[in-house]
C-alpha atoms as a PDB file:
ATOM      1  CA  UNK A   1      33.588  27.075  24.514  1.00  0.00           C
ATOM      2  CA  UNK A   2      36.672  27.451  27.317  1.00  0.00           C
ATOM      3  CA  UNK A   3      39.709  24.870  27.250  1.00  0.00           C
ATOM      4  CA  UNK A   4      37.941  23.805  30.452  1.00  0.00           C
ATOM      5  CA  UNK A   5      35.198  22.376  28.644  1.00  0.00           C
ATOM      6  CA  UNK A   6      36.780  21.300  25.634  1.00  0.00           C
ATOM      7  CA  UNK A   7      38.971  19.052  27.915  1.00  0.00           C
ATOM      8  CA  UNK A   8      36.027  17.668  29.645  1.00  0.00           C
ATOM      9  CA  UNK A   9      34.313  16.382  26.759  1.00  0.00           C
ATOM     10  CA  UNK A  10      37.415  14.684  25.749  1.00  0.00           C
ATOM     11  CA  UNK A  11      37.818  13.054  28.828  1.00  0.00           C
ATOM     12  CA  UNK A  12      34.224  12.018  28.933  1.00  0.00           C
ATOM     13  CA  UNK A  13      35.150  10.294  25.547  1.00  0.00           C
ATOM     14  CA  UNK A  14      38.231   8.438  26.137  1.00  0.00           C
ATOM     15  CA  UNK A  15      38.017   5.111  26.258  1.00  0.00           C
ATOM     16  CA  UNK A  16      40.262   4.206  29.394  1.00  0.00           C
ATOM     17  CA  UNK A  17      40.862   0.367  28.903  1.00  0.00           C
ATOM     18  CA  UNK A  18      42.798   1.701  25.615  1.00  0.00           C
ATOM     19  CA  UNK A  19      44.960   4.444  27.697  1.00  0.00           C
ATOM     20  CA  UNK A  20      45.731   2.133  30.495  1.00  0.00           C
ATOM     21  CA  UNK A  21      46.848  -0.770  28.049  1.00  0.00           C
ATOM     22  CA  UNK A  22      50.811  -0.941  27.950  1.00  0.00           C
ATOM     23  CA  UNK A  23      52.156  -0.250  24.616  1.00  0.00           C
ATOM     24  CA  UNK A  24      53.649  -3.265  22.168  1.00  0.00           C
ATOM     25  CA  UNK A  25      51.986  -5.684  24.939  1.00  0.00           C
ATOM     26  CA  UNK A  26      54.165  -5.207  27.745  1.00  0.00           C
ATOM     27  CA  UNK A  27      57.460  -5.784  25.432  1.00  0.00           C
ATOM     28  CA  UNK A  28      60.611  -3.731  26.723  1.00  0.00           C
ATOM     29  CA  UNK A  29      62.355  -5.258  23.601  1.00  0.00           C
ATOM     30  CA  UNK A  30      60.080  -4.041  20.990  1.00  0.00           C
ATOM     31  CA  UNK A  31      59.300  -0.684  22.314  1.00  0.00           C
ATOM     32  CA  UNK A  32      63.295   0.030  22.702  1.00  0.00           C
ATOM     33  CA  UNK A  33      63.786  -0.999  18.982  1.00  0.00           C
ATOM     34  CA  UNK A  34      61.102   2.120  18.009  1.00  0.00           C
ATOM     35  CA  UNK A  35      62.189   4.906  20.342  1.00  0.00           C
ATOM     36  CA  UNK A  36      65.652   5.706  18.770  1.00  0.00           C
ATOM     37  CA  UNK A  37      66.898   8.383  20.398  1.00  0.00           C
ATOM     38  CA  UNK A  38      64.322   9.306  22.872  1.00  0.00           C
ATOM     39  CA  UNK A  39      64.494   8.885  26.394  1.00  0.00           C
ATOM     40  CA  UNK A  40      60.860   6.827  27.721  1.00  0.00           C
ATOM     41  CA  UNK A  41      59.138   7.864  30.843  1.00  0.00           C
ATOM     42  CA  UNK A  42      55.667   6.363  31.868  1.00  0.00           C
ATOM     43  CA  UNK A  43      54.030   9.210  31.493  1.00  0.00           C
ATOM     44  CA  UNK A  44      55.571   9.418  27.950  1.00  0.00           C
ATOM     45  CA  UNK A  45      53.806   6.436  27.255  1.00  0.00           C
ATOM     46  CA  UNK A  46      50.555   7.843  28.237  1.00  0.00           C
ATOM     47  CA  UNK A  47      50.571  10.571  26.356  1.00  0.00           C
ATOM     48  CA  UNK A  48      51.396   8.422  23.470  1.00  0.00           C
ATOM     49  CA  UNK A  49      47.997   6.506  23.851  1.00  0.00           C
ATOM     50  CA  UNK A  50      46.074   9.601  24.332  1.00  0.00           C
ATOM     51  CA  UNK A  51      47.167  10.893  21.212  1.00  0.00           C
ATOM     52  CA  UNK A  52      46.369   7.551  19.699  1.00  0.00           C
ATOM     53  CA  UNK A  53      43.012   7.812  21.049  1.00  0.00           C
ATOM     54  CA  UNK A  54      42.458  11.416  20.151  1.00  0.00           C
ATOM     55  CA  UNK A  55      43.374  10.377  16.852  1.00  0.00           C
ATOM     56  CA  UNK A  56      40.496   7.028  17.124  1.00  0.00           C
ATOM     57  CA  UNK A  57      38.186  10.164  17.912  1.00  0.00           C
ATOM     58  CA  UNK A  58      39.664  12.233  15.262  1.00  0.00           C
ATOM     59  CA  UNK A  59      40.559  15.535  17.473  1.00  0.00           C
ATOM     60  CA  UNK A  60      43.133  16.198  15.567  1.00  0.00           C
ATOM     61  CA  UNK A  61      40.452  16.658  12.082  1.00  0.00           C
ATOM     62  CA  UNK A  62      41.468  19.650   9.957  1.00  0.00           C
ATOM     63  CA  UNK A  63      39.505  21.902   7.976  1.00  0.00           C
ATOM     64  CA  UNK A  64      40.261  22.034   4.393  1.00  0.00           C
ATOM     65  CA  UNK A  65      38.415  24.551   2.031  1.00  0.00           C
ATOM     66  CA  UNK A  66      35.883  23.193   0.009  1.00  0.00           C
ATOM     67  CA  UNK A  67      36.498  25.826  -2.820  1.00  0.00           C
ATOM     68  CA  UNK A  68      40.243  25.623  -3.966  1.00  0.00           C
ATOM     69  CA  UNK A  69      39.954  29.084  -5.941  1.00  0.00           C
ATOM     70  CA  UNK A  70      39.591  31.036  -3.234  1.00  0.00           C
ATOM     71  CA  UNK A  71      41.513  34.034  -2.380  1.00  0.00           C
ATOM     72  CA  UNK A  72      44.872  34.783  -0.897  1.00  0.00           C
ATOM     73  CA  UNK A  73      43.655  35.524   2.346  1.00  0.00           C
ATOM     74  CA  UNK A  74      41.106  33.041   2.820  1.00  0.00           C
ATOM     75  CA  UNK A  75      44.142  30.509   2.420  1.00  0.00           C
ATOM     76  CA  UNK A  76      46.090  32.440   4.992  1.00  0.00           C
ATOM     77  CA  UNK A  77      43.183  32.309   7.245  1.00  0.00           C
ATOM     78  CA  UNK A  78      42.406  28.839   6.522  1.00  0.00           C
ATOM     79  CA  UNK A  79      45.630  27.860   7.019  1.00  0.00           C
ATOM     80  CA  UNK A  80      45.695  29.551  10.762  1.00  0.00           C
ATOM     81  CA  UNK A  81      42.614  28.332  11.660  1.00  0.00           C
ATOM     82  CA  UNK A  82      44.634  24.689  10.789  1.00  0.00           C
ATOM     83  CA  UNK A  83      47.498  25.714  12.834  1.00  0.00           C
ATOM     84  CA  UNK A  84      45.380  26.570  15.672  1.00  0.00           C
ATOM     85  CA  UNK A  85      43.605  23.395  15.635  1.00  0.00           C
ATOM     86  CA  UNK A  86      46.582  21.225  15.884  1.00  0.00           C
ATOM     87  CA  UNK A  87      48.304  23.860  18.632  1.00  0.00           C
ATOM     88  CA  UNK A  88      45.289  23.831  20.472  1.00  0.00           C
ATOM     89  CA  UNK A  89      44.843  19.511  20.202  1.00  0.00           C
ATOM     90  CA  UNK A  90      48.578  19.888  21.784  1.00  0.00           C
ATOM     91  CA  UNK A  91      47.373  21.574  24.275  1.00  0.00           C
ATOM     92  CA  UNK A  92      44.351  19.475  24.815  1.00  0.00           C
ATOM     93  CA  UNK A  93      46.570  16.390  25.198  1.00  0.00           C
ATOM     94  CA  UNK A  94      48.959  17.659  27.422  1.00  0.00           C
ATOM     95  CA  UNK A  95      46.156  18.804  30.050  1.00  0.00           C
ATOM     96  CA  UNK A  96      44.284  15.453  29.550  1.00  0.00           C
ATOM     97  CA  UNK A  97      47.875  13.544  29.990  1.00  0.00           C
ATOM     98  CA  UNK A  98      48.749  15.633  32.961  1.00  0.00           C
ATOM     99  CA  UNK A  99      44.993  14.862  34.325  1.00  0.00           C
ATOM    100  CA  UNK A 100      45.207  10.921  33.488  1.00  0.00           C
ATOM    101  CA  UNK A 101      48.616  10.823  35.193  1.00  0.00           C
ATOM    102  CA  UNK A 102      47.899  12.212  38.097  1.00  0.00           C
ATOM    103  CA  UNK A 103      44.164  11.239  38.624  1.00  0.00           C
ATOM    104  CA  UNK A 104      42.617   8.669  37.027  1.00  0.00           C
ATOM    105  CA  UNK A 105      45.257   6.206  36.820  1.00  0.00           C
ATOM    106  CA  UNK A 106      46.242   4.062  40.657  1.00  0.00           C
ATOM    107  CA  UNK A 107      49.935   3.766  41.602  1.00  0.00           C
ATOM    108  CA  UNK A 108      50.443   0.340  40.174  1.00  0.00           C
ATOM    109  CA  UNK A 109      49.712   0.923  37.049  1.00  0.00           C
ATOM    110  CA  UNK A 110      51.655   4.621  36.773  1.00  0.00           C
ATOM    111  CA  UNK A 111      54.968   2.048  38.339  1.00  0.00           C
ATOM    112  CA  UNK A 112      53.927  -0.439  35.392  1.00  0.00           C
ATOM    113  CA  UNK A 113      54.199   2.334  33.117  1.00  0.00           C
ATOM    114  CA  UNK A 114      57.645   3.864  34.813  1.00  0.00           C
ATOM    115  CA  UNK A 115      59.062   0.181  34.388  1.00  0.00           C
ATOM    116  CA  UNK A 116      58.568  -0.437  31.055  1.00  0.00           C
ATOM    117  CA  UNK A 117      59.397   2.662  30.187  1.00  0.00           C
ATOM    118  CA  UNK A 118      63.082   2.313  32.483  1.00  0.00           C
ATOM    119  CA  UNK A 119      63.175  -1.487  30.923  1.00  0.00           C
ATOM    120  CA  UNK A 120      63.146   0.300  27.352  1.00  0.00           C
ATOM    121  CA  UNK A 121      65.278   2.726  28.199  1.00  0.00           C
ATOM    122  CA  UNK A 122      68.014   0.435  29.640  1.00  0.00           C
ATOM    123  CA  UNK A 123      67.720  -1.739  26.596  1.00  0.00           C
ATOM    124  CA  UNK A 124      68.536   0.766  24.573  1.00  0.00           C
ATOM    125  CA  UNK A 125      71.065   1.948  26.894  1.00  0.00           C
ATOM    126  CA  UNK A 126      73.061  -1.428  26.336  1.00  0.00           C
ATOM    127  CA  UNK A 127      72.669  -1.968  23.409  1.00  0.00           C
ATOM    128  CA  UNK A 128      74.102   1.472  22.776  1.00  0.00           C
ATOM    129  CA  UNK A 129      76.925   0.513  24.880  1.00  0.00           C
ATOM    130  CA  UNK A 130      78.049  -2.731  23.185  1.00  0.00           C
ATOM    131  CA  UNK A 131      77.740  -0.989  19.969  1.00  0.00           C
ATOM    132  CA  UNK A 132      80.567   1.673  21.368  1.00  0.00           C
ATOM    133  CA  UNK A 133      82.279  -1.034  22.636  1.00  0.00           C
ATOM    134  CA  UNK A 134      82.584  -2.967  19.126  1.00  0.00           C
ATOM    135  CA  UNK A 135      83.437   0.049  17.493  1.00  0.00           C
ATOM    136  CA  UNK A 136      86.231   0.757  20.055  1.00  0.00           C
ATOM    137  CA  UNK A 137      87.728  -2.790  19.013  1.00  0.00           C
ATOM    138  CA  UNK A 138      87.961  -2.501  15.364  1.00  0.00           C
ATOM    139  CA  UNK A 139      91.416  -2.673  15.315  1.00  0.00           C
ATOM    140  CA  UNK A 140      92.087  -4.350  11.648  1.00  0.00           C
ATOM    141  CA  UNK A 141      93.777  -1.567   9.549  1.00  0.00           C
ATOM    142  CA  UNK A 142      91.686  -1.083   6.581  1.00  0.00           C
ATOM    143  CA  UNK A 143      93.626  -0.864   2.748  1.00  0.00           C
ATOM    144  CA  UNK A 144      93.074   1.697   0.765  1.00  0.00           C
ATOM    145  CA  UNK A 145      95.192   2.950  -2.769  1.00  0.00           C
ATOM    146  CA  UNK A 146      94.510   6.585  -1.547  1.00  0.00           C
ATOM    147  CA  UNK A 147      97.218   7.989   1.910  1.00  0.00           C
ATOM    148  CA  UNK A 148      93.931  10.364   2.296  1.00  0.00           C
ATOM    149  CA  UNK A 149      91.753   7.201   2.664  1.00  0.00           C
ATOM    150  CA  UNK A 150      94.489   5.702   4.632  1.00  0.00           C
ATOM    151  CA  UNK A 151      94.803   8.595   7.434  1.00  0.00           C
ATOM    152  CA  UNK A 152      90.591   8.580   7.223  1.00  0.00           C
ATOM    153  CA  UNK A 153      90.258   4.896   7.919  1.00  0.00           C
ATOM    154  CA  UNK A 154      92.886   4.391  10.023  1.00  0.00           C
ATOM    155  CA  UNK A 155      93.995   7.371  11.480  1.00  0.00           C
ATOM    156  CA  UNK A 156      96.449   9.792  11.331  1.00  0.00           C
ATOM    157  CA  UNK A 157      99.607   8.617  12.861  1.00  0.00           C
ATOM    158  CA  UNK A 158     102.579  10.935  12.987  1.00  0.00           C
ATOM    159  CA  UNK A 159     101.900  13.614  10.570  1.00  0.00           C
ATOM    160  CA  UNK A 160     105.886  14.112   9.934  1.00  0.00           C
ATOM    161  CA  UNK A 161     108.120  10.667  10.472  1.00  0.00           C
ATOM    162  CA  UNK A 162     111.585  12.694  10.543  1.00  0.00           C
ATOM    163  CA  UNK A 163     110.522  15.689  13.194  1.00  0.00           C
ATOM    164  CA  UNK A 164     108.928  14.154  16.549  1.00  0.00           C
ATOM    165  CA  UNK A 165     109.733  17.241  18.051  1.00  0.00           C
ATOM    166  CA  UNK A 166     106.399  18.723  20.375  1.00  0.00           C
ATOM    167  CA  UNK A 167     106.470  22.116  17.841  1.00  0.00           C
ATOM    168  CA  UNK A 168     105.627  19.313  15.269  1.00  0.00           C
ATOM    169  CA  UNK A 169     102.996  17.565  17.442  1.00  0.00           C
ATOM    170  CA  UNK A 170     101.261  20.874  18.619  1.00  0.00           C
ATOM    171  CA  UNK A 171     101.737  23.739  15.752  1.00  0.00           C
ATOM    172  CA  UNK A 172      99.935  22.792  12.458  1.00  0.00           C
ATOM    173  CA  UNK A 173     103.393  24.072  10.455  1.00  0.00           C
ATOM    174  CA  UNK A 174     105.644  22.704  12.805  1.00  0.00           C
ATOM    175  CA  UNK A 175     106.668  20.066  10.944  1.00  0.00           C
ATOM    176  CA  UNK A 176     107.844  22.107   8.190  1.00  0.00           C
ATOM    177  CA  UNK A 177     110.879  23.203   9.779  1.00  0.00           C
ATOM    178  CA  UNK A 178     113.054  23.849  12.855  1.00  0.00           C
ATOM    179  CA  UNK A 179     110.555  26.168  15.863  1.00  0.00           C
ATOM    180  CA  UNK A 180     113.880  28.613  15.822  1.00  0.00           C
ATOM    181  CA  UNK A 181     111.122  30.984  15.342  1.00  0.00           C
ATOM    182  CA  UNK A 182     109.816  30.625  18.098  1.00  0.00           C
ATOM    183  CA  UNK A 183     111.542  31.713  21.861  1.00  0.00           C
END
């Protein structure tokens, strides 16, 4: 059977009111709180409800051997045939993404996608920014019994209090004694 085909029948399964449905109802808030690190785009989001819904119609089933004392090589081969599954589910869902994106879904809704996706994104994108900013105001030095702890916590200041020469500022031993060695 050709990927053609393959991607056909899974379209002709989909249920479409459960790909066009926006995810956590529409809320920018909650979806920012679950991306982490990621950067959203709408047809991110798609693809996230396609593979939801190839999972409701189990594409992504593997095939485990019913006879656990077989052979070396029928694990290997069992265990490609596995591999191949998922790649080829990947590859499934991408073409059925790119096809949803681009055909079966009208402009408003793609631009309801794109927004909550760019609403998520500059959620996160704030909130990311006031934590930097917070960070960049501790300014209360922090006690420690330990001069390592001290220099960790609050920074190195001047690494030797009798030289402020620049040899002492730029060389890693120039604080150790006069730069006559140097020209």
């Amino acid at each position: 059977m050709s990927v053609q085909s393959k991607l056909n029948i899974f379209l002709n399964l989909i249920d479409y009111r459960n790909i066009y449905q926006l995810p956590y109802n529409n809320n920018a808030q909650t979806l920012a709180t679950t991306i982490r690190d990621k950067r959203l785009t709408g047809k991110g989001l798609i693809k996230q409800n396609i593979k939801r819904e190839a999972h409701r119609l189990q594409l992504y089933r593997t095939y485990r051997s019913q006879n656990y004392t077989t052979h070396r090589l029928q694990l290997l081969q069992t265990h490609r045939l596995q591999l191949y599954n998922r790649l080829f589910s990947k590859h499934i869902i991408n073409l059925a993404t790119t096809y949803v994106w681009r055909r079966r879904l009208t402009s408003t809704q793609r631009n309801r996608f794109i927004n909550l996706a760019n609403n998520a994104n500059n959620i996160r994108f704030t909130n990311n920014l006031s934590t930097i900013d917070q960070i960049a105001r501790l300014a209360t030095p922090q006690i420690t019994d330990n001069p390592l702890d001290d220099d960790f916590f609050n920074g190195a200041g001047n690494f030797c209090n009798n030289n402020n020469s620049l040899d002492s500022l730029i060389l890693p031993a120039g604080c150790l004694g006069s730069s006559s060695s140097f020209p």
